[in-house]
Protein backbone atom coordinates (compact mmCIF):
# COMPACT_ATOMS: atom_id res chain seq x y z
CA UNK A 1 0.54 -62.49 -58.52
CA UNK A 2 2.22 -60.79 -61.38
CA UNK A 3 -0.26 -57.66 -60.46
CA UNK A 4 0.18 -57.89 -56.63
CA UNK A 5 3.47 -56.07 -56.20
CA UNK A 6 6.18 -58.36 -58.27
CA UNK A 7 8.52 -57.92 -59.90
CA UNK A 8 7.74 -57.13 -62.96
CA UNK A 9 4.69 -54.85 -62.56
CA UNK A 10 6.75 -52.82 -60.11
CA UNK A 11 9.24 -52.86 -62.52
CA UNK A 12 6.89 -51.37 -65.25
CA UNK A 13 7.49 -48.21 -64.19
CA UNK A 14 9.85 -47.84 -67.22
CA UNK A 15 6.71 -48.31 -69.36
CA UNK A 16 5.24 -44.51 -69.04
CA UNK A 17 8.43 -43.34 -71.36
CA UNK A 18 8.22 -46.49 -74.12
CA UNK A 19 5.89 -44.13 -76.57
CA UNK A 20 8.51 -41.10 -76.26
CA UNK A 21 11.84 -43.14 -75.49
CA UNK A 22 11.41 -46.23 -77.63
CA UNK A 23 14.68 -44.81 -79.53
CA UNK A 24 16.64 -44.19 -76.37
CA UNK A 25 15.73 -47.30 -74.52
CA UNK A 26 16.78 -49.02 -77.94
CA UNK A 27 12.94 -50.75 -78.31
CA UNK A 28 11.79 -50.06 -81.43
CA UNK A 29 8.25 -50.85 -81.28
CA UNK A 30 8.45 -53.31 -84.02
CA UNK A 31 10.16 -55.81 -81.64
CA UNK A 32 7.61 -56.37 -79.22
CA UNK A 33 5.21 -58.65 -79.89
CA UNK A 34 2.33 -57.00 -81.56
CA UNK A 35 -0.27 -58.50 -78.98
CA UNK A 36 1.55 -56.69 -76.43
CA UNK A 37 2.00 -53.52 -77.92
CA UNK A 38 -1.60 -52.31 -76.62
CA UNK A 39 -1.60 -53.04 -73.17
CA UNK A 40 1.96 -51.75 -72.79
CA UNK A 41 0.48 -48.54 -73.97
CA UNK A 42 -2.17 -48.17 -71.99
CA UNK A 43 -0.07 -48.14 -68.63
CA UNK A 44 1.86 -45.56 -69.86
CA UNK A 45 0.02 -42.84 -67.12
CA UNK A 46 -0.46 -45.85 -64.68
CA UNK A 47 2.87 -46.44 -64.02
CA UNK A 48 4.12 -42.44 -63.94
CA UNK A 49 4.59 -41.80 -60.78
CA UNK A 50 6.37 -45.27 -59.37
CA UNK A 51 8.87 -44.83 -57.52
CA UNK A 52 12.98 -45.71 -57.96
CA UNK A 53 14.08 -49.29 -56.58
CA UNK A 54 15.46 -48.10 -53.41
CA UNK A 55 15.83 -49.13 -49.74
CA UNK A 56 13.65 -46.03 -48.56
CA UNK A 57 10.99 -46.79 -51.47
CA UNK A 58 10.46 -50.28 -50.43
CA UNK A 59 7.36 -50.32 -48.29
CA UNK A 60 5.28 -48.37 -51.33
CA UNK A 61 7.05 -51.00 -53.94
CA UNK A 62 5.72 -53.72 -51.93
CA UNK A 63 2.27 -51.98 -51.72
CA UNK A 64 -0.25 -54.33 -53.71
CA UNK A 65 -1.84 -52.81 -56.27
CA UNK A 66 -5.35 -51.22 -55.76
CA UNK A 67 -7.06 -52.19 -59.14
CA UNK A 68 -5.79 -56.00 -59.04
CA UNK A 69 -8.13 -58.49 -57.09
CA UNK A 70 -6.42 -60.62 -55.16
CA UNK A 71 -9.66 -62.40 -53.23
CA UNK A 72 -9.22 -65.90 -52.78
CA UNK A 73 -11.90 -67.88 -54.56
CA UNK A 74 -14.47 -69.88 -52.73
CA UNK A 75 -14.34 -73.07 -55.07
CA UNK A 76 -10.59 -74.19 -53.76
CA UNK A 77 -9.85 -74.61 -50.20
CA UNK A 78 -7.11 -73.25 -48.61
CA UNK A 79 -5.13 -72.39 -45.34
CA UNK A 80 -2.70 -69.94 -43.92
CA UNK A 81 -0.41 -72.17 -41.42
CA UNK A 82 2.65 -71.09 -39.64
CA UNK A 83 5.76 -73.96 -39.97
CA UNK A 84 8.93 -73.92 -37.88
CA UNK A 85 12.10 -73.08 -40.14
CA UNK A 86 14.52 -74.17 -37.26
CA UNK A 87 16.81 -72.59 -35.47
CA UNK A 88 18.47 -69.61 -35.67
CA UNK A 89 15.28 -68.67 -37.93
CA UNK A 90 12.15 -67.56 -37.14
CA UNK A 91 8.63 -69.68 -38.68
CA UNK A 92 7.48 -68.91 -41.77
CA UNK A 93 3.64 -68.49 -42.70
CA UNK A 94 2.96 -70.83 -45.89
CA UNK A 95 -0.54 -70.94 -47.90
CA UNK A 96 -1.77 -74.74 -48.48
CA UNK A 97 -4.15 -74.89 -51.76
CA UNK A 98 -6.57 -77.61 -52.77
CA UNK A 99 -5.84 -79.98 -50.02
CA UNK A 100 -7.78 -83.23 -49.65
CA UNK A 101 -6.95 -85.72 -47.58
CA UNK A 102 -7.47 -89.67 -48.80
CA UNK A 103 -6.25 -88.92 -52.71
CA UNK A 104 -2.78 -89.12 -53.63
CA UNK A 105 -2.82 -86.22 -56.18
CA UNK A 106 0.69 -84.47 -57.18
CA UNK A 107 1.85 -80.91 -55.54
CA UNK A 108 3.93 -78.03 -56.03
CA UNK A 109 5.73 -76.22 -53.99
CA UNK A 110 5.78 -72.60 -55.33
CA UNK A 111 7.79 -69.17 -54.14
CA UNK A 112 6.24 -65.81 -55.45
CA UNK A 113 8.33 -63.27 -57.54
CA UNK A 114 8.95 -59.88 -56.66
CA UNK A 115 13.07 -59.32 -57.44
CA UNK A 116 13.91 -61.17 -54.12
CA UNK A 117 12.59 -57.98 -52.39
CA UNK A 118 8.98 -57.54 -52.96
CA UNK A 119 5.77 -59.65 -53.48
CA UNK A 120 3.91 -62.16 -51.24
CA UNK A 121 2.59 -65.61 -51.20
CA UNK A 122 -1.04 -63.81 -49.57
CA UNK A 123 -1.13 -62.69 -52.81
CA UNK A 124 -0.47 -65.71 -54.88
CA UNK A 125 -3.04 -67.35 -53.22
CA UNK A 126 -5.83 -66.55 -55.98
CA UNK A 127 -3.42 -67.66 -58.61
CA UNK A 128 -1.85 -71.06 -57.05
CA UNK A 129 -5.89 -71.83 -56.58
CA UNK A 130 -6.61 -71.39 -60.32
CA UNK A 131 -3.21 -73.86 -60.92
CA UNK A 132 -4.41 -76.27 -58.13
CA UNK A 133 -7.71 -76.59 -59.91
CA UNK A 134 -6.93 -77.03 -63.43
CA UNK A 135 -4.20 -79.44 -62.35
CA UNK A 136 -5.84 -81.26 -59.73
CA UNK A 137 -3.44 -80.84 -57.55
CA UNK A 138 -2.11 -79.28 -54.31
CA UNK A 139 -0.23 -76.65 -54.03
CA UNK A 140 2.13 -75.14 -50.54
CA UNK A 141 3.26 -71.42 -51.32
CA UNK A 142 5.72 -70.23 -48.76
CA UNK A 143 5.64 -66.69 -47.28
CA UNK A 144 9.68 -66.31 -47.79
CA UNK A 145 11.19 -63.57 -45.97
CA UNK A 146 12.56 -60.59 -48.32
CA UNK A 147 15.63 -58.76 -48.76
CA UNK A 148 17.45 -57.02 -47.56
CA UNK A 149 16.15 -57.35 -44.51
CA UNK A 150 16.87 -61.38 -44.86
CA UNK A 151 19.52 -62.12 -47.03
CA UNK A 152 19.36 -65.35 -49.17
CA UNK A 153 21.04 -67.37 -46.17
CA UNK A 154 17.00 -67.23 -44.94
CA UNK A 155 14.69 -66.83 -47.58
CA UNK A 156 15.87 -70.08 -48.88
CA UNK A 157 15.31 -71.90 -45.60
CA UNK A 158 12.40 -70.36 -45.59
CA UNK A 159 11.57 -72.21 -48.89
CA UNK A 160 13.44 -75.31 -48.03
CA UNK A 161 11.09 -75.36 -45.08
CA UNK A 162 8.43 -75.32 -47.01
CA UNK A 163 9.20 -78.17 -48.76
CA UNK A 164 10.11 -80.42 -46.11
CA UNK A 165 6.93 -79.74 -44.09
CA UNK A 166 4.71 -80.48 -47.82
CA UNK A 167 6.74 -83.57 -48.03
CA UNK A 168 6.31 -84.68 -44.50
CA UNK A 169 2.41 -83.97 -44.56
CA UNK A 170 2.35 -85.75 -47.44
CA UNK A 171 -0.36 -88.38 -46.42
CA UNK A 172 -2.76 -85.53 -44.63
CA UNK A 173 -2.52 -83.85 -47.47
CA UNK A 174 -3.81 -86.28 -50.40
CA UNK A 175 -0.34 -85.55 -51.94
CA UNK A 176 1.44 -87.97 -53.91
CA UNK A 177 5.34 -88.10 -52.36
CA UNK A 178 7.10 -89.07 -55.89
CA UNK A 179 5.16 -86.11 -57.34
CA UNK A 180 6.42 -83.09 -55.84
CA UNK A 181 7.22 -80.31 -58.20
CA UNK A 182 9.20 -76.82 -57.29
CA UNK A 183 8.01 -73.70 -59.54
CA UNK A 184 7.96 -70.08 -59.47
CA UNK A 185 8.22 -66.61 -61.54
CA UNK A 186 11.35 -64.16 -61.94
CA UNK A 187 12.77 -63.98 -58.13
CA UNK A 188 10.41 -67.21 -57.26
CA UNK A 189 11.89 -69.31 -60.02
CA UNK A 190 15.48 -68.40 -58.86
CA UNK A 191 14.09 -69.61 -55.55
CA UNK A 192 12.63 -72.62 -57.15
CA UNK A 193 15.97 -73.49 -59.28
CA UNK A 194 17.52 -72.92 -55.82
CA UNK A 195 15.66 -75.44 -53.89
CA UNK A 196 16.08 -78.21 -56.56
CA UNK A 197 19.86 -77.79 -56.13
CA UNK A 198 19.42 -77.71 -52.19
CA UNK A 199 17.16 -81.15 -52.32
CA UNK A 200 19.43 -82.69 -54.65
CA UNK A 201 22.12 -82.29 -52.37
CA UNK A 202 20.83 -82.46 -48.80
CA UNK A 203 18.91 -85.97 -50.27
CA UNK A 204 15.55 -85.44 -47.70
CA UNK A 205 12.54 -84.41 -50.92
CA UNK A 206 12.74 -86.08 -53.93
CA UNK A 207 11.80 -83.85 -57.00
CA UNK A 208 10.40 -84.76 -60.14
CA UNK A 209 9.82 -81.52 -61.76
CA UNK A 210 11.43 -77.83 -61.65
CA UNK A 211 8.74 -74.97 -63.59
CA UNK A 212 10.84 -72.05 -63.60
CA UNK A 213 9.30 -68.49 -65.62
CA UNK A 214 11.85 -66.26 -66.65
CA UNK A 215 13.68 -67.13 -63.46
CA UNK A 216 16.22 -64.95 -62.16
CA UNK A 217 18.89 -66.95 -62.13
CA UNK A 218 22.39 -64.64 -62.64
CA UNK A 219 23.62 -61.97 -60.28
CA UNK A 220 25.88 -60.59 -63.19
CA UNK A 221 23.70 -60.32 -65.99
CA UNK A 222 23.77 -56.54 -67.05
CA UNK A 223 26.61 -55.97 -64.47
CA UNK A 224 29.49 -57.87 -65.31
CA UNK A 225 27.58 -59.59 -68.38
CA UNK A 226 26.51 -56.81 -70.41
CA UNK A 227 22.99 -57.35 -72.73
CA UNK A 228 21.72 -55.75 -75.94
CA UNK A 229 20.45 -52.55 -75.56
CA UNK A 230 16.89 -53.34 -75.92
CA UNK A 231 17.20 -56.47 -73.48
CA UNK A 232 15.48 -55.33 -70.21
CA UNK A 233 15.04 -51.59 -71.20
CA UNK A 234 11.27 -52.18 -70.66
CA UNK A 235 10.19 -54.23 -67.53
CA UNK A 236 12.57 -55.20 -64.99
CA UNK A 237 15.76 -52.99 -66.08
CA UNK A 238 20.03 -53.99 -65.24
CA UNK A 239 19.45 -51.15 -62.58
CA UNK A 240 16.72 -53.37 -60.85
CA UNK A 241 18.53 -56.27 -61.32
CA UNK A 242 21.73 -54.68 -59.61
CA UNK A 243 19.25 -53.98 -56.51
CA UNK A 244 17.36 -56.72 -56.19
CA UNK A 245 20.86 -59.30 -56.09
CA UNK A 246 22.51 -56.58 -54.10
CA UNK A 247 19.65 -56.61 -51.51
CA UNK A 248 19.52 -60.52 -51.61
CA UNK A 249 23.56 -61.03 -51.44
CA UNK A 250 23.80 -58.35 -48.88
CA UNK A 251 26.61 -57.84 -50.93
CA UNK A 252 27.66 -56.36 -54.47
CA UNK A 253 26.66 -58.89 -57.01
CA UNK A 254 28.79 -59.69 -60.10
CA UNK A 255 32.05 -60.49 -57.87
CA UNK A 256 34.13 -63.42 -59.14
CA UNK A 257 32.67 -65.85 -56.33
CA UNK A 258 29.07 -65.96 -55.26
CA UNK A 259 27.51 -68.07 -52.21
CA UNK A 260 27.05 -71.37 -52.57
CA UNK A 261 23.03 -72.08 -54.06
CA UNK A 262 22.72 -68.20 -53.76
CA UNK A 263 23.11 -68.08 -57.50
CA UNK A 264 21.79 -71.23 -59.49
CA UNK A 265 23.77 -70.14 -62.62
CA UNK A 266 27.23 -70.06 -60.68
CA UNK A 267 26.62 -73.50 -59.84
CA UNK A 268 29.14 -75.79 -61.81
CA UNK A 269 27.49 -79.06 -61.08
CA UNK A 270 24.03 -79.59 -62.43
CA UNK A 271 23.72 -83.31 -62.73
CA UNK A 272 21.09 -85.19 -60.68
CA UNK A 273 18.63 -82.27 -61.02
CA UNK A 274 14.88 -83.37 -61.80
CA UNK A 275 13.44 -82.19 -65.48
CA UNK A 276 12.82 -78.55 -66.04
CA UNK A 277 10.59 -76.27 -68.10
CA UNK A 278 12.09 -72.52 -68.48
CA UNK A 279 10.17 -70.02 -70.40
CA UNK A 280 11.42 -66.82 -71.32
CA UNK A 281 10.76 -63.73 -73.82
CA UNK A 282 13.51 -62.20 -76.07
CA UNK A 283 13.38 -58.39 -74.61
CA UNK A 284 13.72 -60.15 -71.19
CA UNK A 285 16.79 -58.99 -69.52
CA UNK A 286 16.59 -63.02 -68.27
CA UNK A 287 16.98 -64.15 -71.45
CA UNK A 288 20.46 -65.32 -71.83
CA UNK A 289 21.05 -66.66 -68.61
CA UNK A 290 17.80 -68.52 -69.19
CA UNK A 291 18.68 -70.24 -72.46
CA UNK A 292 22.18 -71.00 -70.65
CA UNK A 293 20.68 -72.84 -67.92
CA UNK A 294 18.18 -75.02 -70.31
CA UNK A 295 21.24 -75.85 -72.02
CA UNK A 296 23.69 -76.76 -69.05
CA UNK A 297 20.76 -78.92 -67.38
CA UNK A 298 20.29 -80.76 -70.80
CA UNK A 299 23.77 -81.69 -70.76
CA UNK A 300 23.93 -82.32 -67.23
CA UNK A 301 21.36 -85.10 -67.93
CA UNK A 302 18.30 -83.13 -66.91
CA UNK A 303 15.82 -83.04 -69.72
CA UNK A 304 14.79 -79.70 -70.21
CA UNK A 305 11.90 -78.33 -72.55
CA UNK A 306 13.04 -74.41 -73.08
CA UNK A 307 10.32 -71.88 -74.52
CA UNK A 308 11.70 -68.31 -75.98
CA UNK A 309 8.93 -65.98 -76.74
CA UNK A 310 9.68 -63.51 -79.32
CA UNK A 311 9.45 -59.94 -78.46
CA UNK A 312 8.20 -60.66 -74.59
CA UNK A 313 9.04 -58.96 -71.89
CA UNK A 314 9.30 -59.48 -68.34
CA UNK A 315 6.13 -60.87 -66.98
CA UNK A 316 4.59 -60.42 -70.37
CA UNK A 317 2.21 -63.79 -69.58
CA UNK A 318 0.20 -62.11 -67.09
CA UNK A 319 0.25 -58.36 -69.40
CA UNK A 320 -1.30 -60.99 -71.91
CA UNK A 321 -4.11 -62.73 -69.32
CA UNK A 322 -4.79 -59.29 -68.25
CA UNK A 323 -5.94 -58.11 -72.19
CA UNK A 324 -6.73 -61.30 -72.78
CA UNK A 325 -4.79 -61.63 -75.33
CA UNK A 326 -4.26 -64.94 -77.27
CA UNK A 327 -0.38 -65.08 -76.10
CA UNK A 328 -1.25 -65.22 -72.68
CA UNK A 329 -3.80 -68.58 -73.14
CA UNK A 330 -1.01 -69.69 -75.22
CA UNK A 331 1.84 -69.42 -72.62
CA UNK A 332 -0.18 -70.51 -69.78
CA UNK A 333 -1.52 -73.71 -71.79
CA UNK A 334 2.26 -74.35 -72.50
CA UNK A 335 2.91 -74.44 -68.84
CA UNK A 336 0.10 -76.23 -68.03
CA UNK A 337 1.33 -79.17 -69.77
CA UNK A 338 4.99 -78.93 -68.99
CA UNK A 339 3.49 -79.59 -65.48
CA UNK A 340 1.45 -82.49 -66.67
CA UNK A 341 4.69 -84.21 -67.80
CA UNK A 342 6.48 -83.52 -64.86
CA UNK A 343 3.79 -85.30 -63.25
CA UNK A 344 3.03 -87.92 -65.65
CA UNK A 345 -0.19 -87.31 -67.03
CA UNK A 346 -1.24 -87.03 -70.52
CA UNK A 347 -1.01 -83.50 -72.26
CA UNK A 348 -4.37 -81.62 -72.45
């Protein structure tokens, strides 16, 4: 999913200049992780020509990329199905994963990443089947509409949607109802952080786990909350970050008051949230208002395990997979398990 037009391999196109600007992005190579180091070299040509985060360069960021197979496998069932959002919005397309009807297996509910302005579920599909399988589990992954054309006022019903409709079809499903889990990567896991807040307050789904991967959580981080210099100069940059809330506020982010759920790190109240797992690298420009958010939802009562990968970048778990490199196995096995606790089974 990471491959098919997210946010952080669009956001890669600051990668061609990390052998020749390491100095000026302030990245000596000797602070990313050393299994990294390789594979971030190798895209330097394959990311020259990408185009600026813009409005007009949308429809070739949201392109998916031609060497990444997305092709659903044949070994997990699955199903596009169109669900009604409610009125004044329109229905949303949503993937269902590993449904079987007669068990009463746990789900997730999962929202893609792609800044809030690119990516797709279509393309997740592969990837939620891989989860679905080695969890045993089902998994709904909801076809959000993107900024700017929908601001956040819609994507999240979108989502919310989504959620209701896995919760309702709980029974057809083989699903579990105390078992539902929200998750999802950079944009996704702001969406996912989002909807816990939104069923904790509107009392319809109950949660019992939130899986959020560097989730983008903070319209002001590297706008009104300045980072290091060598925090987001490779991967998704502050001038990405300005876009992508921009596009999804429909309005300038960083202003002293944000919408209400809009932002899951302006959000003062954090108790009655379900247990979390956040994992995050050090040279992510997520970093800080990741570790903040583990913190304030383990004092707000919700027990969260927090994972800080030294010298990572944005999206470095699927960089990793893709060289199979042993960080990558690592990560994804840490994950794995969070999930397993959310859902109480035993660690593998």
């Amino acid at each position: 999913e990471w491959l098919g037009g997210g946010a952080a391999i669009a956001a890669m196109a600051a990668l061609p200049r990390m052998a020749q600007a390491q100095a000026a992005n302030g990245v000596p190579e000797s602070m990313i992780h050393p299994e990294l180091r390789p594979i971030l070299r190798q895209f330097t040509s394959t990311f020259a020509k990408m185009p600026a985060w813009t409005v007009a360069n949308l429809p070739e960021l949201r392109k998916p990329f031609a060497f990444a197979d997305f092709t659903p496998l044949t070994t997990v069932p699955f199903e596009r199905r169109v669900i009604p959002v409610g009125k004044p919005h329109p229905d949303v397309p949503i993937y269902v994963i590993n449904a079987k009807p007669g068990t009463n297996r746990p789900a997730i509910l999962h929202t893609h990443g792609g800044g809030y302005v690119t990516g797709s579920a279509e393309t997740s599909v592969r990837q939620m089947q891989e989860l679905a399988a080695k969890l045993d589990c089902v998994v709904v992954t909801v076809e959000y509409r993107l900024a700017p054309e929908t601001t956040y006022a819609g994507s999240m019903e979108d989502n919310y949607a989504g959620l209701k409709w896995l919760h309702a079809n709980a029974e057809s499903l083989g699903v579990d109802r105390s078992r539902i889990a929200v998750m999802g990567e950079s944009a996704g896991g702001g969406h996912a952080a989002i909807l816990a807040l939104l069923a904790r307050d509107r009392g319809e789904v109950p949660l019992c786990f939130q899986c959020l991967i560097y989730p983008m959580l903070d319209d002001r981080t590297g706008i009104t909350r300045k980072v290091q210099p060598w925090v987001g100069a490779l991967g998704w940059t502050p001038a990405q970050n300005r876009f992508g809330w921009e596009s999804f506020l429909g309005a300038m982010p960083g202003r002293a008051k944000a919408p209400k759920y809009a932002v899951p790190a302006r959000m003062t109240d954090l108790k009655g949230l379900p247990p979390a797992f956040i994992g995050v690298g050090t040279l992510d420009l997520f970093c800080d208002e990741d570790v903040d958010y583990a913190q304030r939802l383990n004092n707000a009562g919700a027990q969260t395990e927090l994972v800080v990968v030294p010298g990572a970048i944005h999206g470095f778990d699927m960089i990793a997979l893709m060289s199979k490199a042993k960080l990558g196995y690592w990560f994804e096995g840490v994950k794995l398990n969070a999930l397993r606790r959310g859902f109480g089974l035993p660690a593998a």
